[in-house]
Protein backbone atom coordinates (compact mmCIF):
# COMPACT_ATOMS: atom_id res chain seq x y z
CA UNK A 1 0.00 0.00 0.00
CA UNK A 2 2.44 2.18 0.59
CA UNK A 3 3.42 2.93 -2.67
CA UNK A 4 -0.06 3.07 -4.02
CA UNK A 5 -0.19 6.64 -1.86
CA UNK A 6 1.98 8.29 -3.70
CA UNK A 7 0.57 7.58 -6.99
CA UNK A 8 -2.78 8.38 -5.56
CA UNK A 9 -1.56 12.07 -4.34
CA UNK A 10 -0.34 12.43 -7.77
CA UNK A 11 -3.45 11.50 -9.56
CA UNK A 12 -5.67 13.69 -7.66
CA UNK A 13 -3.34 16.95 -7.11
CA UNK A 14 -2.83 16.44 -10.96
CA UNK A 15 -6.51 16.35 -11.51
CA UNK A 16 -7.03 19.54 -8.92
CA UNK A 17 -4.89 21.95 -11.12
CA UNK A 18 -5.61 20.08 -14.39
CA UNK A 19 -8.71 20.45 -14.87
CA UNK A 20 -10.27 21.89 -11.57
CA UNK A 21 -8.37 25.36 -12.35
CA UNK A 22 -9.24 25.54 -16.01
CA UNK A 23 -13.08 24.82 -14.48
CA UNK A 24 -12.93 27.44 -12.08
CA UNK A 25 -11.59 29.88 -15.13
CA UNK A 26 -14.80 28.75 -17.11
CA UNK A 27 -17.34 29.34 -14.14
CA UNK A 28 -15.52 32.37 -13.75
CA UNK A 29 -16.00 33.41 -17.50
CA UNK A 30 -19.80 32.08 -17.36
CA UNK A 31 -20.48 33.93 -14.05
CA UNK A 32 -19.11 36.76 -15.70
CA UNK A 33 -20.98 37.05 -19.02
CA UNK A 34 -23.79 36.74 -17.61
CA UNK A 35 -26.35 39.19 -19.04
CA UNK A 36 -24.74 39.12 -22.82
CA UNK A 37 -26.42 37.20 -25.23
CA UNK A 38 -25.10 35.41 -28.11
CA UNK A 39 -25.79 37.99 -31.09
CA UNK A 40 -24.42 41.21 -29.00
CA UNK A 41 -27.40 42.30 -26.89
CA UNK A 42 -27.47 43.06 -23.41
CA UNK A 43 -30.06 41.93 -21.00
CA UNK A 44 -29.95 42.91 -17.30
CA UNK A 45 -26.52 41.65 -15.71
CA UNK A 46 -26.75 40.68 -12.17
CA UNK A 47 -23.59 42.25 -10.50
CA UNK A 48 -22.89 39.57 -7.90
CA UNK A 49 -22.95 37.12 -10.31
CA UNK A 50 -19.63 39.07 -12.29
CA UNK A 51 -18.36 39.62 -8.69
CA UNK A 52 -18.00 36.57 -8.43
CA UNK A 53 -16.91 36.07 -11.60
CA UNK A 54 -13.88 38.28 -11.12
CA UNK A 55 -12.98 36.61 -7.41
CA UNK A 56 -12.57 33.30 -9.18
CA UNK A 57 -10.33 34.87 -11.71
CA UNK A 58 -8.32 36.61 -8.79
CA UNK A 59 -8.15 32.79 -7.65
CA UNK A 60 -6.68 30.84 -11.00
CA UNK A 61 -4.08 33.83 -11.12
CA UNK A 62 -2.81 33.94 -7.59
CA UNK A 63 -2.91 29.99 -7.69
CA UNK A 64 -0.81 29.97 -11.57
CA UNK A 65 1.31 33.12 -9.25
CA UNK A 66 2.16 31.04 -6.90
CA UNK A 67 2.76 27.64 -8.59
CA UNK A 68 5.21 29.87 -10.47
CA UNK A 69 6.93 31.18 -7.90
CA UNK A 70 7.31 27.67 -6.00
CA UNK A 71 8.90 26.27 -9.22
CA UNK A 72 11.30 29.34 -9.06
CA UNK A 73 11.96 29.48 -4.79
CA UNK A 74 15.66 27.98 -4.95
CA UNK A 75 16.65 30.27 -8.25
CA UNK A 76 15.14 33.25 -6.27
CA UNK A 77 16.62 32.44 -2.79
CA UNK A 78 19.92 31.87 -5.22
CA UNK A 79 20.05 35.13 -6.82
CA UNK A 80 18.45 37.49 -4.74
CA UNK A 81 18.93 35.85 -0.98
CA UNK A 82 14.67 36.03 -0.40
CA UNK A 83 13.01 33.49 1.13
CA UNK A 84 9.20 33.44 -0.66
CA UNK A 85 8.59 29.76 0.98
CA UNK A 86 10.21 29.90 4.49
CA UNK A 87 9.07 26.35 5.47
CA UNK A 88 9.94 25.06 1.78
CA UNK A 89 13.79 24.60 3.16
CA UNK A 90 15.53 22.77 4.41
């Protein structure tokens, strides 16, 4: 079993950001179009509907942010001596 784990983590953290994040971006863009129909016209737009909307695009960039910047700690720590991840050492 123990080596089952592993593969499971994988699996499902790999499904989280694989598709769950490119989900969220398409609620987002649904929640956020909503009022605008498909030849051009404008109905009445509900404004907590693009509110949140734009939250769960604030929420795919600071997650893609931060994936970025965890790929990058040990080049950053290397060239400019900051620690972004403190508990990421060792």
């Amino acid at each position: 079993m123990t080596a089952l784990e592993p593969i499971v983590r994988v699996l499902l953290v790999g499904l989280a950001f694989g598709a769950g994040l490119p989900a969220l971006f398409a609620v987002g863009l649904r929640l956020w179009s909503n009022g605008y129909n498909a030849d051009g016209t404008v109905t009445s737009h509900n404004p907590f509907l693009k509110a949140i909307g734009g939250i769960l695009f604030a929420l795919v960039a600071l997650v893609i942010v931060v994936g970025i910047l965890w790929i990058t700690r040990e080049a950053i720590k290397s060239h400019l001596g900051l620690e972004i991840f403190p508990f990421g050492y060792k």
